[in-house]
Protein backbone atom coordinates (compact mmCIF):
# COMPACT_ATOMS: atom_id res chain seq x y z
CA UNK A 1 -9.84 -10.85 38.81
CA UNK A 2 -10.71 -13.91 35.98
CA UNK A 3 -13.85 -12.74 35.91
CA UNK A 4 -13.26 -9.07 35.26
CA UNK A 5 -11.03 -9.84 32.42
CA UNK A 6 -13.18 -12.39 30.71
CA UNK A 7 -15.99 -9.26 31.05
CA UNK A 8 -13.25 -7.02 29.65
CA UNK A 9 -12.52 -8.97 26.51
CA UNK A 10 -16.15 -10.08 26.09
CA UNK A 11 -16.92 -6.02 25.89
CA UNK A 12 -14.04 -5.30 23.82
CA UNK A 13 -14.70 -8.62 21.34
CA UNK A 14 -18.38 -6.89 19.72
CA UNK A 15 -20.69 -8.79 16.76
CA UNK A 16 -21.80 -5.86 14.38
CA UNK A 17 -24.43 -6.25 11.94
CA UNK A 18 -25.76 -4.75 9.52
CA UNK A 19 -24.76 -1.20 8.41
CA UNK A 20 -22.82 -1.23 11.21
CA UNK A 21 -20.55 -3.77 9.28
CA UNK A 22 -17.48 -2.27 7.78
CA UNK A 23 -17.14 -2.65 3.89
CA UNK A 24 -20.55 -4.79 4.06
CA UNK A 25 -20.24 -5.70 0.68
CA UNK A 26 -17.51 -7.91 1.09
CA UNK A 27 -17.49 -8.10 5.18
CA UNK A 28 -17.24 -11.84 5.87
CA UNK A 29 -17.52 -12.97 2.48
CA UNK A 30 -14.52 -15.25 2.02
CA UNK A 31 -14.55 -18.74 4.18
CA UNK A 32 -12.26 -20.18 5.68
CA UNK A 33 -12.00 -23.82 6.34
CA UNK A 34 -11.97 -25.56 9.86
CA UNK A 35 -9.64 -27.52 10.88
CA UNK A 36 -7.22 -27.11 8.01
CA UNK A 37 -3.51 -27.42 8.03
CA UNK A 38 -1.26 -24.63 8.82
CA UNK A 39 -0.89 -23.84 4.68
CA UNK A 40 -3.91 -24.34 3.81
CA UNK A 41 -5.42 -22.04 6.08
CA UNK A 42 -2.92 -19.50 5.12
CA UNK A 43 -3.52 -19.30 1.51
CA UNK A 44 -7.32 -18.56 2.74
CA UNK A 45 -6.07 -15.78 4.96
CA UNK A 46 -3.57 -14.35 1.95
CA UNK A 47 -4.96 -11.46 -0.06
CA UNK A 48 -6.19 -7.96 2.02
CA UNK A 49 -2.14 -7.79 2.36
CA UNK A 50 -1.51 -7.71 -0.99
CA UNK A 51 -4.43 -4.93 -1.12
CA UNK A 52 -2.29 -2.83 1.49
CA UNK A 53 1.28 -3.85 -0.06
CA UNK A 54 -0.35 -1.34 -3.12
CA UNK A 55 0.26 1.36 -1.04
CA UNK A 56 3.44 0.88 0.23
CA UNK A 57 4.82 0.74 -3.18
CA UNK A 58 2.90 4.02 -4.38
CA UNK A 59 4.96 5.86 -7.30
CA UNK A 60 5.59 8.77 -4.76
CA UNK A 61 8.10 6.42 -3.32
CA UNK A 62 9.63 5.10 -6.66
CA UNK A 63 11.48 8.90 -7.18
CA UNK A 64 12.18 9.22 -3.61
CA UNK A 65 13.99 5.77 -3.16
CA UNK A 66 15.63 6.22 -6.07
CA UNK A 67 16.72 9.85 -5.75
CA UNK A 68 18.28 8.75 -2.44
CA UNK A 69 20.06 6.22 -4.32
CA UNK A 70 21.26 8.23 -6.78
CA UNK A 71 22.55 10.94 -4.25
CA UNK A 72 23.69 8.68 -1.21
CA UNK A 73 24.31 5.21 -2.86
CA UNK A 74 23.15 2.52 -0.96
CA UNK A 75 23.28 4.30 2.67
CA UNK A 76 19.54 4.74 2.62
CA UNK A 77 18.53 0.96 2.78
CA UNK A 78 18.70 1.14 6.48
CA UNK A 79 15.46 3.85 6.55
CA UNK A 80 14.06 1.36 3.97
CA UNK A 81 14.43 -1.57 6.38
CA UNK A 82 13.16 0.39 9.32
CA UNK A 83 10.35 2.25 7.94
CA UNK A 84 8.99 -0.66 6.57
CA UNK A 85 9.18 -2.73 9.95
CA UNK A 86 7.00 0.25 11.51
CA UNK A 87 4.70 -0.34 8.62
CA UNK A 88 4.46 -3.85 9.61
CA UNK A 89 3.80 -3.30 13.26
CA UNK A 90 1.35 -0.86 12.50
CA UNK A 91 -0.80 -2.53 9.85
CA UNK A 92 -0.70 -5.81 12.54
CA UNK A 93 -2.08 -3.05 15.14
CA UNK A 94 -4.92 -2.44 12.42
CA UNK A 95 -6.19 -5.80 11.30
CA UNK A 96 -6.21 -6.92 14.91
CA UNK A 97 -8.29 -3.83 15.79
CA UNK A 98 -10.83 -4.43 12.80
CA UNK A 99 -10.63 -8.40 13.91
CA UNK A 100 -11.07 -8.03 17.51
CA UNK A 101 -13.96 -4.97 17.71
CA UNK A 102 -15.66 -5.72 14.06
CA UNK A 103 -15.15 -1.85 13.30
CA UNK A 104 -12.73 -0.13 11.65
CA UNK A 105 -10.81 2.32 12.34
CA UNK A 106 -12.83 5.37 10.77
CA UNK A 107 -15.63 4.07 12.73
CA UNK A 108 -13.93 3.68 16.05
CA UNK A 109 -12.51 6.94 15.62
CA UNK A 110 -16.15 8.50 15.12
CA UNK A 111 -17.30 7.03 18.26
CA UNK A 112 -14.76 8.75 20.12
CA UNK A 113 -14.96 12.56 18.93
CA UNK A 114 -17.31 14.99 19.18
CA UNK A 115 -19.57 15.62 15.73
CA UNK A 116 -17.68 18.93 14.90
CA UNK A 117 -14.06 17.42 14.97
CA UNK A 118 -15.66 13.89 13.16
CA UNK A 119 -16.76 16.36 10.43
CA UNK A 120 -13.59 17.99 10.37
CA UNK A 121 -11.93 14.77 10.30
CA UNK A 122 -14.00 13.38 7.42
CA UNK A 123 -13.52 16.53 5.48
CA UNK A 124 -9.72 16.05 5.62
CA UNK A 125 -9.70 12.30 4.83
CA UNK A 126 -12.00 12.78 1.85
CA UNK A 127 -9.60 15.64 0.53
CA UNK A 128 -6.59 13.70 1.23
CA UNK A 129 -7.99 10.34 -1.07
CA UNK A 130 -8.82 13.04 -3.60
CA UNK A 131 -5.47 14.45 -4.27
CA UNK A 132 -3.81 11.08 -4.19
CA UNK A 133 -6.15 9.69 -6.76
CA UNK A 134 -5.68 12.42 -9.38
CA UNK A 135 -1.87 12.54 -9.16
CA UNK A 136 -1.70 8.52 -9.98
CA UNK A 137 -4.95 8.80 -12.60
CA UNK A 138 -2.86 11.70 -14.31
CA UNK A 139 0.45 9.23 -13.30
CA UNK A 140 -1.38 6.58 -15.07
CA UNK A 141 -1.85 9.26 -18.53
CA UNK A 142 1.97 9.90 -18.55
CA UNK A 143 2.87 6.24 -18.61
CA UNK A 144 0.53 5.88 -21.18
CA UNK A 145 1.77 8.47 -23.31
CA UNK A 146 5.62 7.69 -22.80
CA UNK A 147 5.07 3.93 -23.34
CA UNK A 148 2.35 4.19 -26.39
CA UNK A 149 2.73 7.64 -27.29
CA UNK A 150 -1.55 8.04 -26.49
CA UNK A 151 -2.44 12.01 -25.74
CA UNK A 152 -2.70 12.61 -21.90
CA UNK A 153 -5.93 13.44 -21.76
CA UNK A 154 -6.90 10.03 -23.67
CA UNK A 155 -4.37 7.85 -20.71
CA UNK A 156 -6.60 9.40 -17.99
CA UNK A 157 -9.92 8.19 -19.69
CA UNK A 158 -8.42 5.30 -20.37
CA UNK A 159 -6.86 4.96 -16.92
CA UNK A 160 -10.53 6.00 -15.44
CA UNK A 161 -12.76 3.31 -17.56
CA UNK A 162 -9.85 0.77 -16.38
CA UNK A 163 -10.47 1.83 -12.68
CA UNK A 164 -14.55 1.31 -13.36
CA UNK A 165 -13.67 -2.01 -14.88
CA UNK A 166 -11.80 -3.53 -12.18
CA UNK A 167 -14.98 -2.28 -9.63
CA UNK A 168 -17.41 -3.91 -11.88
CA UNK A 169 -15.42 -7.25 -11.14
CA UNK A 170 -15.97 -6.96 -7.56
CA UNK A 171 -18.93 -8.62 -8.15
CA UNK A 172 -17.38 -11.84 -9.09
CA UNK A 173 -15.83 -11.66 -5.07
CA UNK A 174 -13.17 -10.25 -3.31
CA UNK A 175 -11.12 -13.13 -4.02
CA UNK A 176 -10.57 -11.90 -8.11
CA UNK A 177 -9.52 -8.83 -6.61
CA UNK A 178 -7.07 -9.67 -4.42
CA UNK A 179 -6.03 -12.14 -7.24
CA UNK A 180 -5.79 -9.23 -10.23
CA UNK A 181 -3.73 -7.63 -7.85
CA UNK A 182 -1.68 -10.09 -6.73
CA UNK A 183 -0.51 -10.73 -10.33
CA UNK A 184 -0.08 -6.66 -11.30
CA UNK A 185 2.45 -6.36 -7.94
CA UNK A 186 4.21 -9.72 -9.54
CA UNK A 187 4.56 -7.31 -12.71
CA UNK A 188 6.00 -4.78 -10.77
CA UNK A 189 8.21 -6.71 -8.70
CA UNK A 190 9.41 -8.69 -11.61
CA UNK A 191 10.00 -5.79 -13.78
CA UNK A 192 11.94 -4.29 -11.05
CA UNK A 193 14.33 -7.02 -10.08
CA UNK A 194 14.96 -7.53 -14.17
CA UNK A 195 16.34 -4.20 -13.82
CA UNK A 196 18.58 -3.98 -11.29
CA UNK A 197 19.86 -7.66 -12.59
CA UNK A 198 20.74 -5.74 -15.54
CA UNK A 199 22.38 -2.44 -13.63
CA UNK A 200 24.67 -5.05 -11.50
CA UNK A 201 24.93 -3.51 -8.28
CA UNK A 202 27.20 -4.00 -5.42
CA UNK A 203 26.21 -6.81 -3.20
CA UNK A 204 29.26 -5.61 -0.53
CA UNK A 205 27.29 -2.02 -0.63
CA UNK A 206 23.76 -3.69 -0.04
CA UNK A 207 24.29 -5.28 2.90
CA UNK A 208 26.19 -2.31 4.45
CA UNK A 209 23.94 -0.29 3.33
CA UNK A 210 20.96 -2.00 5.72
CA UNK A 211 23.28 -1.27 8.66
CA UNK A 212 21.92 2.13 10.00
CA UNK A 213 24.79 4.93 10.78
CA UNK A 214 24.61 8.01 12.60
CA UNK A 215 25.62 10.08 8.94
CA UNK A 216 21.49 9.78 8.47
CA UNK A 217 21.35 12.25 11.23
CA UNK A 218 24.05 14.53 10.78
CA UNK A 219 23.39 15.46 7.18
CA UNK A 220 20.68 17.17 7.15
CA UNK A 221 20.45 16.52 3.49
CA UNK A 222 20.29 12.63 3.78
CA UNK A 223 18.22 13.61 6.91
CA UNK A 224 15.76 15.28 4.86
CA UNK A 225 15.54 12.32 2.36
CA UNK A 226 15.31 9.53 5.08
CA UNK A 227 12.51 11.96 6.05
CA UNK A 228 11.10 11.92 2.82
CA UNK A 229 11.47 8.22 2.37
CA UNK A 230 9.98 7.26 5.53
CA UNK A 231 6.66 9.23 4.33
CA UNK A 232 6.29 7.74 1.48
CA UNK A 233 6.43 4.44 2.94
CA UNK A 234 4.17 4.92 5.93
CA UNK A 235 1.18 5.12 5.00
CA UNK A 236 -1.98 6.32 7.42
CA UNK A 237 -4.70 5.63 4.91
CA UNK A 238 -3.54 1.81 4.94
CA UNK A 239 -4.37 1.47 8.23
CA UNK A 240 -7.83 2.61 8.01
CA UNK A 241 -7.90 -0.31 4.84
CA UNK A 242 -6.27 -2.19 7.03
CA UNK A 243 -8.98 -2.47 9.97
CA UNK A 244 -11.63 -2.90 7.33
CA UNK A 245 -10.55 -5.99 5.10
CA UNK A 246 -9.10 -7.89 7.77
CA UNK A 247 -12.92 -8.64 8.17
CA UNK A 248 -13.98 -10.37 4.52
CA UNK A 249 -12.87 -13.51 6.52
CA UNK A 250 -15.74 -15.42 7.69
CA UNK A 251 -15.50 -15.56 11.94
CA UNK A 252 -17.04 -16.80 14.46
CA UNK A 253 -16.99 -14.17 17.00
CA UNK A 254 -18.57 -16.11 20.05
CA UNK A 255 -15.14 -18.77 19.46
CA UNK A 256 -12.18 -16.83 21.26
CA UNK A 257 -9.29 -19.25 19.42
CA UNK A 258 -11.39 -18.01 15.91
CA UNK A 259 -10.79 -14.54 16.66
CA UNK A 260 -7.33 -15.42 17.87
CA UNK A 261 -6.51 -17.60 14.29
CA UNK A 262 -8.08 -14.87 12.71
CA UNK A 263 -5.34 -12.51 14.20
CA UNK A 264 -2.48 -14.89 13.63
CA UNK A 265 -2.77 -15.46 9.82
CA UNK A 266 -4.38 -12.03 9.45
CA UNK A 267 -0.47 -10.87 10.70
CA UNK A 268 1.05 -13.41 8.65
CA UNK A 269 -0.54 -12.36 5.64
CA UNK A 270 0.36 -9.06 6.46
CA UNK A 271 3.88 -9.01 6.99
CA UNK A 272 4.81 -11.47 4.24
CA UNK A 273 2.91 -8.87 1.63
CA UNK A 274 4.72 -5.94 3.63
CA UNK A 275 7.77 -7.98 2.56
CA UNK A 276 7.59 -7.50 -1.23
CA UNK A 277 6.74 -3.83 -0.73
CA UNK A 278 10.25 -3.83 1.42
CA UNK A 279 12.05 -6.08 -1.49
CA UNK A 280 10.13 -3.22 -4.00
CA UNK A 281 11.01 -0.11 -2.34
CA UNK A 282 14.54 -1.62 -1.60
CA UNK A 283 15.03 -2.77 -5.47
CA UNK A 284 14.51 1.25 -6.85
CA UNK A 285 17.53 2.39 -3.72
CA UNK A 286 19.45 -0.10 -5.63
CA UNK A 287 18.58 1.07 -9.09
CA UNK A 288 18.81 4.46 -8.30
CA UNK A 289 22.76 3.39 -6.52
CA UNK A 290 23.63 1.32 -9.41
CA UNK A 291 22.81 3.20 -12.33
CA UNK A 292 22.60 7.32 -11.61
CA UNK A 293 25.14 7.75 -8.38
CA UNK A 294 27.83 10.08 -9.40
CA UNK A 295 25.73 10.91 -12.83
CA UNK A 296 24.47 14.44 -11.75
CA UNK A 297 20.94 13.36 -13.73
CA UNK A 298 17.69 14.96 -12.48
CA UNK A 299 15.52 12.59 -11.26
CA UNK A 300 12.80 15.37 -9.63
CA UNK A 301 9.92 13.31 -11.85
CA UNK A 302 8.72 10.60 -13.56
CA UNK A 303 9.44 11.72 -16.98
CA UNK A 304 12.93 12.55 -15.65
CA UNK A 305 13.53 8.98 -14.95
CA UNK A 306 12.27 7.96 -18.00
CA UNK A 307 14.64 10.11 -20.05
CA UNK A 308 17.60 8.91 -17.95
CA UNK A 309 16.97 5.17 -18.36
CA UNK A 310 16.90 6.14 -22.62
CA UNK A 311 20.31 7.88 -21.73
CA UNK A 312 23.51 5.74 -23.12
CA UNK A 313 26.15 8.05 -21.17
CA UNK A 314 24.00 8.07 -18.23
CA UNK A 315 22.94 4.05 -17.40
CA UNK A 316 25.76 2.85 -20.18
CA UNK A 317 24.31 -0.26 -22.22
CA UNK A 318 21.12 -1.24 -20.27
CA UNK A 319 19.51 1.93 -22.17
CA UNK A 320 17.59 -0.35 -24.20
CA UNK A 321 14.25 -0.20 -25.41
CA UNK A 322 13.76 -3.21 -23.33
CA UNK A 323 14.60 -1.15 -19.67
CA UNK A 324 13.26 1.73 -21.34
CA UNK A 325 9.73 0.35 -21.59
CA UNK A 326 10.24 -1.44 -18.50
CA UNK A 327 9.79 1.53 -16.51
CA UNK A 328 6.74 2.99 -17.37
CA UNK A 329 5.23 -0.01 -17.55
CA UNK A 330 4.64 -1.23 -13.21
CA UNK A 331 3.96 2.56 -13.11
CA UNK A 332 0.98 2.05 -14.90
CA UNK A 333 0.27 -1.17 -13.36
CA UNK A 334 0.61 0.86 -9.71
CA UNK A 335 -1.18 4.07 -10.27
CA UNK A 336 -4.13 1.60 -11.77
CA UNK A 337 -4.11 0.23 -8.39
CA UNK A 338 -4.22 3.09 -5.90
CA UNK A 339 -7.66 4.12 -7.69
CA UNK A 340 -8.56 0.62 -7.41
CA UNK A 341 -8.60 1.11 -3.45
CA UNK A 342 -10.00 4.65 -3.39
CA UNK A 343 -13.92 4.31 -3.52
CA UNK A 344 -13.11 1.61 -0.22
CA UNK A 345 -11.27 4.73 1.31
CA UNK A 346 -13.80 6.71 0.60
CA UNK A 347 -16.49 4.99 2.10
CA UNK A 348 -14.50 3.89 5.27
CA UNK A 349 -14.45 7.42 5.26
CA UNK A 350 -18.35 8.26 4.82
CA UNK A 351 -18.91 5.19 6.92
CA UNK A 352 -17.18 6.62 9.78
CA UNK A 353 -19.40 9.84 9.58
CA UNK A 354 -22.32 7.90 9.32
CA UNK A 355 -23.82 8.97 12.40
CA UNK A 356 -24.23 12.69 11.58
CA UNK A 357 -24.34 12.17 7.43
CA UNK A 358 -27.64 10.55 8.51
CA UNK A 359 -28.62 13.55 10.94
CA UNK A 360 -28.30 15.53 7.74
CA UNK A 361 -30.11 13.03 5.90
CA UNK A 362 -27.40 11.46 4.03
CA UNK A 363 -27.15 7.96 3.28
CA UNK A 364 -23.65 6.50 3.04
């Protein structure tokens, strides 16, 4: 019985090599030191969850969270809370995939359809990382205009050399990366939590409001915004990151208690960035409470949002140029991100058709 599951996990643990490495570029390029403390080990584990956090904190969810703020108060933080412990579950079921099989996940799930539904499958993907990078490149234009008054069409050129610029410095090693991004999500968390300092919210109303009721069910319209708020926080293209950057680690996959370190920090890492996106996603409910419950504003778009914050009779005497700026501001930061991670997408993508791109004499 030993036997067979030793055989088990040494089939299930692979070594993958050349193109069949996931993200080669930057597939076991970071190393991490043996032997090292507890801390020290960490910090060489932290960074691809600061890479997923990005998503988790997309813009899409800024009007949602706050919309439900602004319509339901704080009653909403309890979908907050639980959609972002499913994210962390499921991104820990993704790293420890990539970890344990050296795939990822578009990879693994090419190996298990048929070439017509893989094609299919690819098709959608691709489509799906199209339309989310032109609505935050265009995002990225509006902030631009409303912060610096620069023509839209100038923002997205802007917003598109910017993208270009940050891929050209993924030749200095995944490490800057995760570091320039580390330090435009402290932007957006700061900014945040300087906000709803300012909006002084109720901290009686926060902590009820993480204690699920059975309301979210029976209206259907906070039932339809729970809905909402869970989809923007969930989010399936993550997981296919997920699976690959879990692997810029250097490990040893012949040493069981690598692979199983490797897991362990890889989690770590994982929920703690998970965390800020929770403390991110929770901050906007809490703006959105604070500052337009009981206001009747419009708060359908970005723009919408801006104009409120400028609105005396709406937020009262935080509508300073200060908050004012303050908002378009991580929104640039974010929607300069999600591009960021969209030519990885896409090639998790390609790489997971590989098989019949090359039958057709593609090379991904």
């Amino acid at each position: 019985m030993m036997k067979d599951d030793t055989t088990k996990h040494n089939n299930l643990v692979q070594g993958v090599s050349g193109d069949g490495k996931s993200l080669d570029e930057v597939n076991g390029s970071v190393k991490v030191p043996k032997n090292a403390g507890f801390f020290k080990t960490l910090m060489a584990y932290t960074g691809p969850g600061i890479l997923i956090a990005v998503g988790y904190m997309d813009p899409g969810n800024w009007i949602t969270s706050i919309s439900g703020g602004a319509q339901f108060k704080y009653r909403l933080l309890s979908v907050i809370l639980i959609s972002s412990l499913i994210a962390m579950l499921l991104q820990a079921m993704s790293a420890k995939l990539g970890i344990v099989t050296g795939k990822d996940l578009a990879q693994l799930t090419r190996e298990r359809t048929s070439k017509g539904m893989g094609i299919v499958l690819w098709v959608i993907a691709e489509l799906a990382i199209m339309a989310t990078d032109v609505a935050e490149i265009i995002g990225s234009g509006i902030a631009l205009e409303l912060l610096f008054k620069i023509p839209l069409i100038i923002g997205i050129l802007i917003t598109a050399a910017d993208v270009l610029l940050l891929l050209v410095l993924m030749k200095l090693g995944f490490r800057k990366i995760e570091a320039i991004v580390a330090t435009l999500v402290a932007v957006i968390l700061l900014v945040f939590a300087y906000e709803v300092a300012l909006s002084n919210p109720s901290m009686s109303g926060i902590i009820k409001g993480y204690v699920p009721t059975s309301g979210i069910l029976t209206n259907h319209s906070m039932l339809y915004l729970s809905l909402g708020i869970v989809g923007a926080t969930v989010m399936p293209h993550d997981l296919y990151l997920g699976s690959s950057i879990s692997q810029t680690r250097q490990l040893d996959r012949s040493d069981h208690n690598d692979i199983k370190k490797a897991i362990k920090f890889s989690t770590i890492d994982s929920n703690m960035q998970l965390f800020i996106a929770f403390i991110v996603n929770s901050l906007l409910l809490i703006l959105g409470a604070a500052l337009f419950f009981g206001t009747n504003s419009s708060l359908g778009r970005f723009v919408d949002l801006f104009n409120a914050l400028s609105n005396s009779q709406v937020v009262g005497a935080i509508a300073s140029q200060c908050s004012v700026c303050c908002s378009p501001l991580p929104c640039y930061h974010q929607v300069n991100l999600q591009p960021l991670l969209g030519p990885w997408q896409g090639k998790l993508s390609w790489k997971g058709s590989s098989d019949y791109g090359c039958h057709y004499g593609f090379n991904g």
